[in-house]
C-alpha atoms as a PDB file:
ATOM      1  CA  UNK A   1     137.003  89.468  74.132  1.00  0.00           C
ATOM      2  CA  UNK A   2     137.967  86.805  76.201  1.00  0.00           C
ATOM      3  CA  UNK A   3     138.115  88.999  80.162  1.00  0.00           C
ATOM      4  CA  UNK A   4     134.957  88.004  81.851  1.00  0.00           C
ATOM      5  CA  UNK A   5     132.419  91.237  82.210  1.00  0.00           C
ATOM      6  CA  UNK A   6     130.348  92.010  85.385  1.00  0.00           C
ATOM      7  CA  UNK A   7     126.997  93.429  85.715  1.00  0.00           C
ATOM      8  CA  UNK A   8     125.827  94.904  88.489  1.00  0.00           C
ATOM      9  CA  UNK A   9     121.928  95.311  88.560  1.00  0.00           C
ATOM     10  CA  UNK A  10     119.272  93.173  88.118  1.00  0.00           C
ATOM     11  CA  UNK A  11     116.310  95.173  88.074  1.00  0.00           C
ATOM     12  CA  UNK A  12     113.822  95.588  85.878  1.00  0.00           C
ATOM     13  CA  UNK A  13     115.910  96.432  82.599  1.00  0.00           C
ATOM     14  CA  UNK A  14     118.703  95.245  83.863  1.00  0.00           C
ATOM     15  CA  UNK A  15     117.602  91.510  84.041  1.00  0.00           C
ATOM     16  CA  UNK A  16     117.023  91.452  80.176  1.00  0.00           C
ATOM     17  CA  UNK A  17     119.746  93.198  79.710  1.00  0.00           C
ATOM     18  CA  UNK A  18     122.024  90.974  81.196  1.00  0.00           C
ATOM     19  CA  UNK A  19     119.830  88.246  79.280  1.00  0.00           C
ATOM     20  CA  UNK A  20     120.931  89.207  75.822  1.00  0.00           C
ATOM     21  CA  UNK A  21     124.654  89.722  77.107  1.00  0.00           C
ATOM     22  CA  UNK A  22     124.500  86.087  78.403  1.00  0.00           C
ATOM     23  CA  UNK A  23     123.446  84.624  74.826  1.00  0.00           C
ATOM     24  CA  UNK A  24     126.735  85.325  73.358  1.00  0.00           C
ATOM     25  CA  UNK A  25     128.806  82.091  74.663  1.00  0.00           C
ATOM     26  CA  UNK A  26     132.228  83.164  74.077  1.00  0.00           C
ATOM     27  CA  UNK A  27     131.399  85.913  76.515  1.00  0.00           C
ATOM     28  CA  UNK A  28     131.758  84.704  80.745  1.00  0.00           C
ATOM     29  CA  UNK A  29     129.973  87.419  82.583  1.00  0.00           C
ATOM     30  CA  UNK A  30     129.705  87.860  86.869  1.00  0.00           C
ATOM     31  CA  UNK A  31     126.566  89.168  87.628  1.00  0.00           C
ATOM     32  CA  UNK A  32     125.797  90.882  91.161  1.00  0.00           C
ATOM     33  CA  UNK A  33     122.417  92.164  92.931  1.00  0.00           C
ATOM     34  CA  UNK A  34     121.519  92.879  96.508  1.00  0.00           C
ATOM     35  CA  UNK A  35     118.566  91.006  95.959  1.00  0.00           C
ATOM     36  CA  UNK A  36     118.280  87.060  96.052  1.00  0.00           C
ATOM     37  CA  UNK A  37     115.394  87.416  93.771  1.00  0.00           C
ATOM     38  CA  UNK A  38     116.804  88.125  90.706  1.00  0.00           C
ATOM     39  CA  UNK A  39     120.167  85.794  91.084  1.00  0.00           C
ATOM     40  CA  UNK A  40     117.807  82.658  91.388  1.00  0.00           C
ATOM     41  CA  UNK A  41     116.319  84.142  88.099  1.00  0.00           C
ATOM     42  CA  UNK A  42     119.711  84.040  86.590  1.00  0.00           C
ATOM     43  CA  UNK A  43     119.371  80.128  87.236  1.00  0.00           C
ATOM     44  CA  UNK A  44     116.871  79.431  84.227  1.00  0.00           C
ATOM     45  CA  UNK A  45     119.302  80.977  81.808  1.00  0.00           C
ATOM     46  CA  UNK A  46     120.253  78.689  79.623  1.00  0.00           C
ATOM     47  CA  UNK A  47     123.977  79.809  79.875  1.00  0.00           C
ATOM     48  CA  UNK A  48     124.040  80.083  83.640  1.00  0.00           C
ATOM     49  CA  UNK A  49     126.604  77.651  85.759  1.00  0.00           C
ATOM     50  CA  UNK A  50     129.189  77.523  82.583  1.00  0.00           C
ATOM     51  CA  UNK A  51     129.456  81.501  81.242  1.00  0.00           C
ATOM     52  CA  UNK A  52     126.994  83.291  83.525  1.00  0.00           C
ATOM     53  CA  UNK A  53     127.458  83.534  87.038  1.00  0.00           C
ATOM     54  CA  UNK A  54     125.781  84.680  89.458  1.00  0.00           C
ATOM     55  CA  UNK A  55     127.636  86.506  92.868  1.00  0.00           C
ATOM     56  CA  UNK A  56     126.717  87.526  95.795  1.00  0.00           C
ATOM     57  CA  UNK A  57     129.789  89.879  96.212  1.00  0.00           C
ATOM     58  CA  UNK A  58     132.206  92.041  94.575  1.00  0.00           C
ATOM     59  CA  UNK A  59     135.103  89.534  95.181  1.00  0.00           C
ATOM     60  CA  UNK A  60     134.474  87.722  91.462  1.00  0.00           C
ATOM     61  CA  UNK A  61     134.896  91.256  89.338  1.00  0.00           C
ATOM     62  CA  UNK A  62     139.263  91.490  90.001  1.00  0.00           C
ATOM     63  CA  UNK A  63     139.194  89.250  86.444  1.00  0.00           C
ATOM     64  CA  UNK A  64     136.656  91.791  84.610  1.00  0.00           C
ATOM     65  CA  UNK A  65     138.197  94.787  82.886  1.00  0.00           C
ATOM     66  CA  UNK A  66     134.721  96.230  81.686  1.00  0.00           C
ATOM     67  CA  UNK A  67     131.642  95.967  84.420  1.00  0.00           C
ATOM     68  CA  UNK A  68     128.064  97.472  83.303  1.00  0.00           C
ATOM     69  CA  UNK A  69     126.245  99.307  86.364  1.00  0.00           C
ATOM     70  CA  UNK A  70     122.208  99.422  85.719  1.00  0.00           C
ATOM     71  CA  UNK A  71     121.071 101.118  89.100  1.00  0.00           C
ATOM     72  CA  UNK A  72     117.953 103.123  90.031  1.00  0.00           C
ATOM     73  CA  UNK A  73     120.097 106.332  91.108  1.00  0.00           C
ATOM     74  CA  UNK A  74     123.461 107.807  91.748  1.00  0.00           C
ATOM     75  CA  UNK A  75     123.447 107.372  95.149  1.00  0.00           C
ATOM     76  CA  UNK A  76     123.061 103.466  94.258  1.00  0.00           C
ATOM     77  CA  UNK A  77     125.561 103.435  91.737  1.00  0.00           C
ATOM     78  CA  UNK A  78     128.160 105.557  94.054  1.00  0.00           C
ATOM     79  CA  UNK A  79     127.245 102.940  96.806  1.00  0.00           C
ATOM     80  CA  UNK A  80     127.883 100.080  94.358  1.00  0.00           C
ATOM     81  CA  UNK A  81     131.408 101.777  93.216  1.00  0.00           C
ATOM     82  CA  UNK A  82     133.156 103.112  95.793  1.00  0.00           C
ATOM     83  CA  UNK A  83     131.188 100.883  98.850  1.00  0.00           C
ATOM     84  CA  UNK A  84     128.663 101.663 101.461  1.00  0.00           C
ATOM     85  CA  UNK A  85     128.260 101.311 105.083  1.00  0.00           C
ATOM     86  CA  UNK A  86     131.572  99.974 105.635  1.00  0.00           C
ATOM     87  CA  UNK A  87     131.584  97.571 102.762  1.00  0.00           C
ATOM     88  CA  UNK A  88     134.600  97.775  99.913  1.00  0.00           C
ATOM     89  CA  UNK A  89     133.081  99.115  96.525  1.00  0.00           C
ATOM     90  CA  UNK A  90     133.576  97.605  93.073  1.00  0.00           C
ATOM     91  CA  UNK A  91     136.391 100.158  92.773  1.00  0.00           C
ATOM     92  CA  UNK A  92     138.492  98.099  95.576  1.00  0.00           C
ATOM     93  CA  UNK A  93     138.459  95.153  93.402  1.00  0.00           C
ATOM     94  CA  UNK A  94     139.208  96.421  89.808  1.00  0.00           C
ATOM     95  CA  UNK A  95     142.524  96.377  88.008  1.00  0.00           C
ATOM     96  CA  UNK A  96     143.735  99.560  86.715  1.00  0.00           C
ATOM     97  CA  UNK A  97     142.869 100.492  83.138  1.00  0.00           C
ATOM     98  CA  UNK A  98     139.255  98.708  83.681  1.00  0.00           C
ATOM     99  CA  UNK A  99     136.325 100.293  82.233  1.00  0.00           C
ATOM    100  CA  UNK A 100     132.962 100.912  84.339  1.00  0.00           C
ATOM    101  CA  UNK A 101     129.983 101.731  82.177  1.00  0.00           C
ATOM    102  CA  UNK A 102     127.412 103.184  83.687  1.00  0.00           C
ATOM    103  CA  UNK A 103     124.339 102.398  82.238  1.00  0.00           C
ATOM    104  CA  UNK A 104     121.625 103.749  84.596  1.00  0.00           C
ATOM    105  CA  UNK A 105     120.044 107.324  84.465  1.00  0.00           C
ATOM    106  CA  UNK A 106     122.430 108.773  86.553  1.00  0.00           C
ATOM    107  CA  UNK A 107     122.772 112.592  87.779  1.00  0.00           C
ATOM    108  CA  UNK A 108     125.555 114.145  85.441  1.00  0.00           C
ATOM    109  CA  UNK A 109     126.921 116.054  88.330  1.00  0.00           C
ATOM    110  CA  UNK A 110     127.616 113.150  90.661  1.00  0.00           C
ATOM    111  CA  UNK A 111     128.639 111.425  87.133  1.00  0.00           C
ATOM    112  CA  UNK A 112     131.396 113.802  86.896  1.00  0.00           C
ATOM    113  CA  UNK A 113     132.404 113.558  90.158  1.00  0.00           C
ATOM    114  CA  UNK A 114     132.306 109.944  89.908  1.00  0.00           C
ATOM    115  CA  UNK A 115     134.904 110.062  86.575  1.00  0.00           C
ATOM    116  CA  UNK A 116     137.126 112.481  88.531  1.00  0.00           C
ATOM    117  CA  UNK A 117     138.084 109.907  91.982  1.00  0.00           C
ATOM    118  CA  UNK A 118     137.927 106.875  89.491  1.00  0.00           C
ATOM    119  CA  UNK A 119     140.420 108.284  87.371  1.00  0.00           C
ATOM    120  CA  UNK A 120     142.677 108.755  90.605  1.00  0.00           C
ATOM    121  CA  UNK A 121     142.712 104.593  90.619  1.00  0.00           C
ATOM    122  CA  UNK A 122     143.680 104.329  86.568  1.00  0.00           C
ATOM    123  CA  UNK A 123     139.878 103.168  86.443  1.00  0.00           C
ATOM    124  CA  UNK A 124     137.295 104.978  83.741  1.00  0.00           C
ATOM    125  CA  UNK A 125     133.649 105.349  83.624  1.00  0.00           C
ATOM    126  CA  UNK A 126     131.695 106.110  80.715  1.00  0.00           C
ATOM    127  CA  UNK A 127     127.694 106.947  80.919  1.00  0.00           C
ATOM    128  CA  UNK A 128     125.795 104.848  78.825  1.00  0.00           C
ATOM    129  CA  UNK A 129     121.979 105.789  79.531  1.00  0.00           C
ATOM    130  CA  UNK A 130     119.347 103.807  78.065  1.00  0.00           C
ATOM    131  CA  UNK A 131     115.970 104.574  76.413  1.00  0.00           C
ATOM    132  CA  UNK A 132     113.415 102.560  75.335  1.00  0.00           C
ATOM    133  CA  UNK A 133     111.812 100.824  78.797  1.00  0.00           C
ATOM    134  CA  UNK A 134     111.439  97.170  79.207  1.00  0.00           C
ATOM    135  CA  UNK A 135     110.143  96.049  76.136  1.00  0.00           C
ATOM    136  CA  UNK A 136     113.197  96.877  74.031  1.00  0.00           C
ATOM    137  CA  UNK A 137     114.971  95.972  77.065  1.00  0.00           C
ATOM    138  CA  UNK A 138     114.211  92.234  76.626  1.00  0.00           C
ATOM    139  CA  UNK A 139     113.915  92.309  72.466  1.00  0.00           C
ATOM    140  CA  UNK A 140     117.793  94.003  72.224  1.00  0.00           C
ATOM    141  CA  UNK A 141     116.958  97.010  70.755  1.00  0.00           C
ATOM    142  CA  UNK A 142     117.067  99.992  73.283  1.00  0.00           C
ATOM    143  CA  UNK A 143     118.856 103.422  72.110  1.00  0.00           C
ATOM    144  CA  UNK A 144     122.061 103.704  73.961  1.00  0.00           C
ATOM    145  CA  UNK A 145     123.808 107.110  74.440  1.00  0.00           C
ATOM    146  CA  UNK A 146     127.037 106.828  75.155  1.00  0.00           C
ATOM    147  CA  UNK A 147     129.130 109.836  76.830  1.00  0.00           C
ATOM    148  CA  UNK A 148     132.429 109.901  75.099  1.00  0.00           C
ATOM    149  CA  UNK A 149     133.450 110.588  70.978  1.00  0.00           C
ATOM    150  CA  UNK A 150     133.283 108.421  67.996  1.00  0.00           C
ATOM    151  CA  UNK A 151     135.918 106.407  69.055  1.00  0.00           C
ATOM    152  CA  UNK A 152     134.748 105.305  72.427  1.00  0.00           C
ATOM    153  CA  UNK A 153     131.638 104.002  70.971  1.00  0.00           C
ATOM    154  CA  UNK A 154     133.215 102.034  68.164  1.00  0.00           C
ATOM    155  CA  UNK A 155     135.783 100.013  71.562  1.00  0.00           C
ATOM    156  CA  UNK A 156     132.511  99.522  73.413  1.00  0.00           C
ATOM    157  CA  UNK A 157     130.103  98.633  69.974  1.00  0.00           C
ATOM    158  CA  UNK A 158     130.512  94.590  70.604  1.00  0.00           C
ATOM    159  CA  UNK A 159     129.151  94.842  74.033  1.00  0.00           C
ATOM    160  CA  UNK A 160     126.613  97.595  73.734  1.00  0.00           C
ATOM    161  CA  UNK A 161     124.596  96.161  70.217  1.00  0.00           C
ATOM    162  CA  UNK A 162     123.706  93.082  72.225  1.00  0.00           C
ATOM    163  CA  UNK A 163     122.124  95.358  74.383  1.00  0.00           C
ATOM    164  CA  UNK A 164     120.424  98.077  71.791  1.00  0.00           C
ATOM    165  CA  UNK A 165     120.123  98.479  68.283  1.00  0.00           C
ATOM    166  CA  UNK A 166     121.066 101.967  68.404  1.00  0.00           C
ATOM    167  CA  UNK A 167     124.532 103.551  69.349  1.00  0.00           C
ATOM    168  CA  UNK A 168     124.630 107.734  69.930  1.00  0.00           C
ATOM    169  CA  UNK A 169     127.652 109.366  70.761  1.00  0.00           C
ATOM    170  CA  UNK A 170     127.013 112.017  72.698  1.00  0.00           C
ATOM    171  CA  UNK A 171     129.967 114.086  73.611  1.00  0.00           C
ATOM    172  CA  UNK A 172     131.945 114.886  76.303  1.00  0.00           C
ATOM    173  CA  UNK A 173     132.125 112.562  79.540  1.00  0.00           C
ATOM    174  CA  UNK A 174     128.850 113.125  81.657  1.00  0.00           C
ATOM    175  CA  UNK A 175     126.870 114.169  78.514  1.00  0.00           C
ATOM    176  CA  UNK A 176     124.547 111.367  77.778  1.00  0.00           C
ATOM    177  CA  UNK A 177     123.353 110.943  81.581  1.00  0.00           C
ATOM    178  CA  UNK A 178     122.585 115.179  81.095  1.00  0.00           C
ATOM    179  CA  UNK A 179     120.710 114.331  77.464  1.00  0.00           C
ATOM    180  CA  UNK A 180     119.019 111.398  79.196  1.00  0.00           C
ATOM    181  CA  UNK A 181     117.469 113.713  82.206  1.00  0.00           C
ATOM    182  CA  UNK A 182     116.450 116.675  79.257  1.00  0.00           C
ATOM    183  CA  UNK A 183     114.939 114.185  77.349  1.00  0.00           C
ATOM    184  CA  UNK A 184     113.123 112.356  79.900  1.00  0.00           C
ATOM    185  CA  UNK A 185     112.171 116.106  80.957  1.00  0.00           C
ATOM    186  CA  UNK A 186     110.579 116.680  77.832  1.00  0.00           C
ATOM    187  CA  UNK A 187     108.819 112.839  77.978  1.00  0.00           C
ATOM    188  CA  UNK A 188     107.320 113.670  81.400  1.00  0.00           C
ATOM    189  CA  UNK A 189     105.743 116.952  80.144  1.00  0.00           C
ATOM    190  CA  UNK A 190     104.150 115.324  77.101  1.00  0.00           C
ATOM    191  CA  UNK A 191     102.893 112.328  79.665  1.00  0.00           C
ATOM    192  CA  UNK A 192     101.715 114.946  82.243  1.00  0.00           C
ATOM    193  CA  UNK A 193     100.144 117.058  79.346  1.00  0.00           C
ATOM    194  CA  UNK A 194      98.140 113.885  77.977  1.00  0.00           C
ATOM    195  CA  UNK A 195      96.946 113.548  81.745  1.00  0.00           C
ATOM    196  CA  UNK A 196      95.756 116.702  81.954  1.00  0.00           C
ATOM    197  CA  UNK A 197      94.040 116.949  78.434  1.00  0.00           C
ATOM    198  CA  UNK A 198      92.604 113.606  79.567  1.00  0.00           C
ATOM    199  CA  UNK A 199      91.565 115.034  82.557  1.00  0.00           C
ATOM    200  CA  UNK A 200      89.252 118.064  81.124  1.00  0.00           C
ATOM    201  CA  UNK A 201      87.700 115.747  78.203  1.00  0.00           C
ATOM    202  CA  UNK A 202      86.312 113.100  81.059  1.00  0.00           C
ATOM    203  CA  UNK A 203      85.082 116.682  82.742  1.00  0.00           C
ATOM    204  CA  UNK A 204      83.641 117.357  79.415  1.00  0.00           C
ATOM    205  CA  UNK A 205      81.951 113.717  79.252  1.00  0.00           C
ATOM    206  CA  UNK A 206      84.001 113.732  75.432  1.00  0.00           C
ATOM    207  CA  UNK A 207      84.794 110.256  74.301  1.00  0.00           C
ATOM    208  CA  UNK A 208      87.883 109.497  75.565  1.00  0.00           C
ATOM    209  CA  UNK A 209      88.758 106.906  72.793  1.00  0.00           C
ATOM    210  CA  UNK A 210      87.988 109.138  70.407  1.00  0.00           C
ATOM    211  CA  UNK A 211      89.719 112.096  71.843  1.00  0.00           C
ATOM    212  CA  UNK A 212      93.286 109.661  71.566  1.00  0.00           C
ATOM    213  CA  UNK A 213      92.422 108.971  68.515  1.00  0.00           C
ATOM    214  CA  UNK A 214      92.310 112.594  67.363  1.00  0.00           C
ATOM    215  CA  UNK A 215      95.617 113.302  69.371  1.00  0.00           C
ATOM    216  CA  UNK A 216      97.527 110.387  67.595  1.00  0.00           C
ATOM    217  CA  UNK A 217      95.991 111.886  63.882  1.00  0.00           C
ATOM    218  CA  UNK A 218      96.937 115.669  65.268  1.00  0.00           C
ATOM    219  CA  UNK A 219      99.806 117.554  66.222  1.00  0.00           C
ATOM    220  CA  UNK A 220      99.230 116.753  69.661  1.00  0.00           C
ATOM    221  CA  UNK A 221     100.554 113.007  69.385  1.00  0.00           C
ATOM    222  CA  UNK A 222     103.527 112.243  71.422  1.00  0.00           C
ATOM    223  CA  UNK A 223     105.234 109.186  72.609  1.00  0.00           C
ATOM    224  CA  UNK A 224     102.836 109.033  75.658  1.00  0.00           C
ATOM    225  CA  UNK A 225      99.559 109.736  73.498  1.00  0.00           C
ATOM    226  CA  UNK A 226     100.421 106.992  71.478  1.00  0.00           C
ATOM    227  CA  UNK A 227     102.109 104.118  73.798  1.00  0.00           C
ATOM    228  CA  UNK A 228     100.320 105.113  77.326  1.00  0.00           C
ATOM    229  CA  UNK A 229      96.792 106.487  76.617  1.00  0.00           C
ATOM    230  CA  UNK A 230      94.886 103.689  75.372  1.00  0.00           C
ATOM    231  CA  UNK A 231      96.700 100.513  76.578  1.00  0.00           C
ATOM    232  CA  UNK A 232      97.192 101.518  80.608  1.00  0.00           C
ATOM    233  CA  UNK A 233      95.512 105.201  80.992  1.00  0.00           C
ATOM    234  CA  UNK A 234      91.876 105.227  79.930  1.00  0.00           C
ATOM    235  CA  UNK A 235      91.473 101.872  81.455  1.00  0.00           C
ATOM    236  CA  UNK A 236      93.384 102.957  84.361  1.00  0.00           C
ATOM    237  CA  UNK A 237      95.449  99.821  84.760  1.00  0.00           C
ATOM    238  CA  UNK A 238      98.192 102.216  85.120  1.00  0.00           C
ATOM    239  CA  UNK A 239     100.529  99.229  84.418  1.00  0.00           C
ATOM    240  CA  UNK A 240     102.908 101.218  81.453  1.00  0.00           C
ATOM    241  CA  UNK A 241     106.374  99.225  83.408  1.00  0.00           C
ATOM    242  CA  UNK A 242     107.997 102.677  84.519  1.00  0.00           C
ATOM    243  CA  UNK A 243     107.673 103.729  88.146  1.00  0.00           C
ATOM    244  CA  UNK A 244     106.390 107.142  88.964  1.00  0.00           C
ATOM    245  CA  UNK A 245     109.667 107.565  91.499  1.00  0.00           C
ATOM    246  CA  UNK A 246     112.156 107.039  88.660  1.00  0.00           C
ATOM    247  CA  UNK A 247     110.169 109.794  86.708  1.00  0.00           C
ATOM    248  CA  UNK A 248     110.336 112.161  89.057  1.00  0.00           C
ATOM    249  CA  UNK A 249     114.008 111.566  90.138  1.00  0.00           C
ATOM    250  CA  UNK A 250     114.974 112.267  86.338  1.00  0.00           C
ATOM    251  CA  UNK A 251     112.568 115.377  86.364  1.00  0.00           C
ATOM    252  CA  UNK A 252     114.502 116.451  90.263  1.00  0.00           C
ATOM    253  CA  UNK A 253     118.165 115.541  88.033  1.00  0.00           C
ATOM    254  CA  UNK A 254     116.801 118.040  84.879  1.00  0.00           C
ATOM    255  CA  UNK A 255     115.878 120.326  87.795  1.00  0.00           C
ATOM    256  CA  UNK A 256     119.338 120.132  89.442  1.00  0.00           C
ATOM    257  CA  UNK A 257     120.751 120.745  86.341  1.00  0.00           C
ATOM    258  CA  UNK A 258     118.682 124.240  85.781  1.00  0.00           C
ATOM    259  CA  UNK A 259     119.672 125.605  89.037  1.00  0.00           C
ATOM    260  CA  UNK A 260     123.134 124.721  88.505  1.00  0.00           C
ATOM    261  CA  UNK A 261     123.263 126.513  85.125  1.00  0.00           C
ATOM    262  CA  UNK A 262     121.029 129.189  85.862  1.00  0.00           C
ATOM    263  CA  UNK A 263     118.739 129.077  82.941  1.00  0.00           C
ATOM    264  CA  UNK A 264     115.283 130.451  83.630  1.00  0.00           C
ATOM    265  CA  UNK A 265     112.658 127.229  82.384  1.00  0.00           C
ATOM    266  CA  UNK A 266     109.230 127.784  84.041  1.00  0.00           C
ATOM    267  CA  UNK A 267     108.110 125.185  82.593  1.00  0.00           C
ATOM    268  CA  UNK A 268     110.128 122.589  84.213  1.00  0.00           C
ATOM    269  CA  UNK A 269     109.858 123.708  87.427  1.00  0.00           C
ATOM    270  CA  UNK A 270     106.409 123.496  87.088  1.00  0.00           C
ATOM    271  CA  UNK A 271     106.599 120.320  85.831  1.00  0.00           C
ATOM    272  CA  UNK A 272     108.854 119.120  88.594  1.00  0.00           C
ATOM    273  CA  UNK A 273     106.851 119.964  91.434  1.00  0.00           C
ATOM    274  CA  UNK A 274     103.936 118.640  89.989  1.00  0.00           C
ATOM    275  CA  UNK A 275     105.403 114.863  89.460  1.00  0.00           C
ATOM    276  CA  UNK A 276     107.337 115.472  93.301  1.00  0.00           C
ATOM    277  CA  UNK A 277     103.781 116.301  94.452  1.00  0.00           C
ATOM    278  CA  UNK A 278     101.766 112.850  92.302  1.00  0.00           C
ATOM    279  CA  UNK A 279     105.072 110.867  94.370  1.00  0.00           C
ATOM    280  CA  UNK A 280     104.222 111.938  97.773  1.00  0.00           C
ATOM    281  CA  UNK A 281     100.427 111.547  96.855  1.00  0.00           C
ATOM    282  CA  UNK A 282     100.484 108.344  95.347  1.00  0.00           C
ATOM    283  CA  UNK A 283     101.178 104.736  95.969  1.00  0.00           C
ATOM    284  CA  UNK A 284     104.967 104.423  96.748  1.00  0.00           C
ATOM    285  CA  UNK A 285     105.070 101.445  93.214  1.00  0.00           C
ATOM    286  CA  UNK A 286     103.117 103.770  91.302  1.00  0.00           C
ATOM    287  CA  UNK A 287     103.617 103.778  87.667  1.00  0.00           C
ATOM    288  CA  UNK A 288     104.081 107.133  85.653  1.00  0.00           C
ATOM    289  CA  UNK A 289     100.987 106.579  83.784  1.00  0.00           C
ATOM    290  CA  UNK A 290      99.246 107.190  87.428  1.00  0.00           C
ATOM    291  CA  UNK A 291     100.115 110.645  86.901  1.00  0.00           C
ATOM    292  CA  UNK A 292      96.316 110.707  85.052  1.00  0.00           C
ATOM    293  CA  UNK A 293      95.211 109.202  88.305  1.00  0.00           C
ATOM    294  CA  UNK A 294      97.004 112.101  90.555  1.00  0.00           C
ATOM    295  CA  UNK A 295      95.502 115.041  87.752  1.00  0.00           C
ATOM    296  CA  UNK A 296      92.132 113.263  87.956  1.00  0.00           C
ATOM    297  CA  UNK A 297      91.470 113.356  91.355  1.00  0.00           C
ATOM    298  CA  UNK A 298      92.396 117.043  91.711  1.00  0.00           C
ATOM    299  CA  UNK A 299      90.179 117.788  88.846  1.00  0.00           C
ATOM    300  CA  UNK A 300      87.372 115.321  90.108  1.00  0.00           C
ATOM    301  CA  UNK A 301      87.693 114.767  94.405  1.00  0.00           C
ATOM    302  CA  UNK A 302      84.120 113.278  94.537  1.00  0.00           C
ATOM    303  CA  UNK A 303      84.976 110.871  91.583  1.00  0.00           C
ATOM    304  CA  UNK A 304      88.352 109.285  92.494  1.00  0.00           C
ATOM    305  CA  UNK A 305      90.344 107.281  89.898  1.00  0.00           C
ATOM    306  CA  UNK A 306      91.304 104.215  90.991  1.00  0.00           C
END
């Protein structure tokens, strides 16, 4: 591939992200943030100033044909494409037949919508969600779903495996930001259930340690039993590297998608209120692992977690 690629989001993921992208040398790639912070990070890459390139607008991306998007939200990643506030969108400056792959956790309603005025300009986004947090983030291997058949996935494969080690096509357009929000759905519950087990064993004066321990060895074990408990929960660091807000905007987009489809889940209503509540209680950086913090202090007022 010899069109220069742009990447638009420099965030937590998307830093290393654009890291392992940049280690390919045949590849040129314009990066954009909003933030000065992470462009002067670009600077210690070892391939910045002669393949990677840091921007500080849109004006750069009319020679890309494929741009990656890793933003918080939708309403970011609308912003970003079709402008803000009076400013022109990366829309305004792509050719037609480019490719815009959306790799944040976006809401599959506004990604649909999104496909739908984009196609009007000969331009097409695919959803390309990402699991596996920072970690795999910066060591390559993250899980990539990507929204579109076998054959989509096999034009996008040399971009995508520098990013993850694992390709899954999901479907239709739209389907792997809706399989993103179910599954992080079904992550939050286990995380809020380990909070709340948690919660009654300190009431109990069990031994916590043990008590993980048991859940890993048990039926109980989970991603968050295994990866959160012991490393940022029992010593209530609280330091796992996801924020709290992103949880619960995945657990509102789940939600959304519920309502819209009219299937009764208790469960996750439940469980949606419950994170919405921990964000308005809790620091506005909290991580999702302070979700202990929010169950503990209900459960124990005179004994407050820090």
């Amino acid at each position: 591939m010899h069109e220069p690629i742009g990447f638009i989001g420099l965030g937590a993921m998307g830093l290393p992200m654009l890291a392992n992208l940049s280690r390919d040398q045949q590849l040129t790639i314009y990066a954009h943030d909003l933030s000065e912070i992470p462009l002067r990070k670009l600077e210690s890459e070892a391939a910045f100033g002669r393949t990677l390139f840091g921007n500080r607008t849109l004006e750069p991306f009319r020679q890309c044909v494929i741009v990656i998007t890793m933003l918080p939200n939708s309403r970011a990643t609308n912003a970003a494409i079709l402008g803000a506030d009076g400013s022109k969108g990366l829309a305004h400056f792509l050719p037609r037949g480019s490719t815009i792959i959306d790799m944040g956790s976006s809401d599959p309603i506004e990604t649909m919508r999104l496909i739908s005025i984009l196609a009007e300009s000969g331009i097409r986004l695919i959803d390309a969600p990402v699991s596996g947090a920072v970690a795999k983030a910066r060591t390559g291997e993250l899980s990539i779903m990507v929204g579109g058949d076998a054959a989509v996935v096999e034009e996008l494969r040399p971009i995508l495996a520098r990013m993850g080690s694992r390709l899954i096509p999901t479907g239709k357009p739209a389907s792997a930001h809706a399989m993103k929000a179910l599954n992080n759905y079904v992550y939050a519950a286990g995380l809020l259930a380990v909070a709340e087990a948690t919660a009654i064993a300190e009431a109990m004066e069990l031994n916590t340690a043990i008590f993980a321990d048991v859940l890993n060895a048990s039926s109980g074990r989970n991603v968050a039993s295994e990866t959160k408990l012991k490393p940022f929960i029992l010593p209530r660091t609280y330091s796992g590297g996801f924020a709290l807000s992103l949880q619960a905007k995945d657990l509102a987009i789940a939600h959304n998608l519920q309502q819209k489809y009219a299937v009764e889940t208790p469960q996750l209503e439940l469980c949606a209120a419950l994170w919405a509540e921990a964000l308005q209680v809790l620091p506005e950086n909290a991580d999702n692992t302070a979700i202990h913090r929010f169950i503990h202090n209900r459960v124990h007022p005179a004994t407050k977690a820090n």
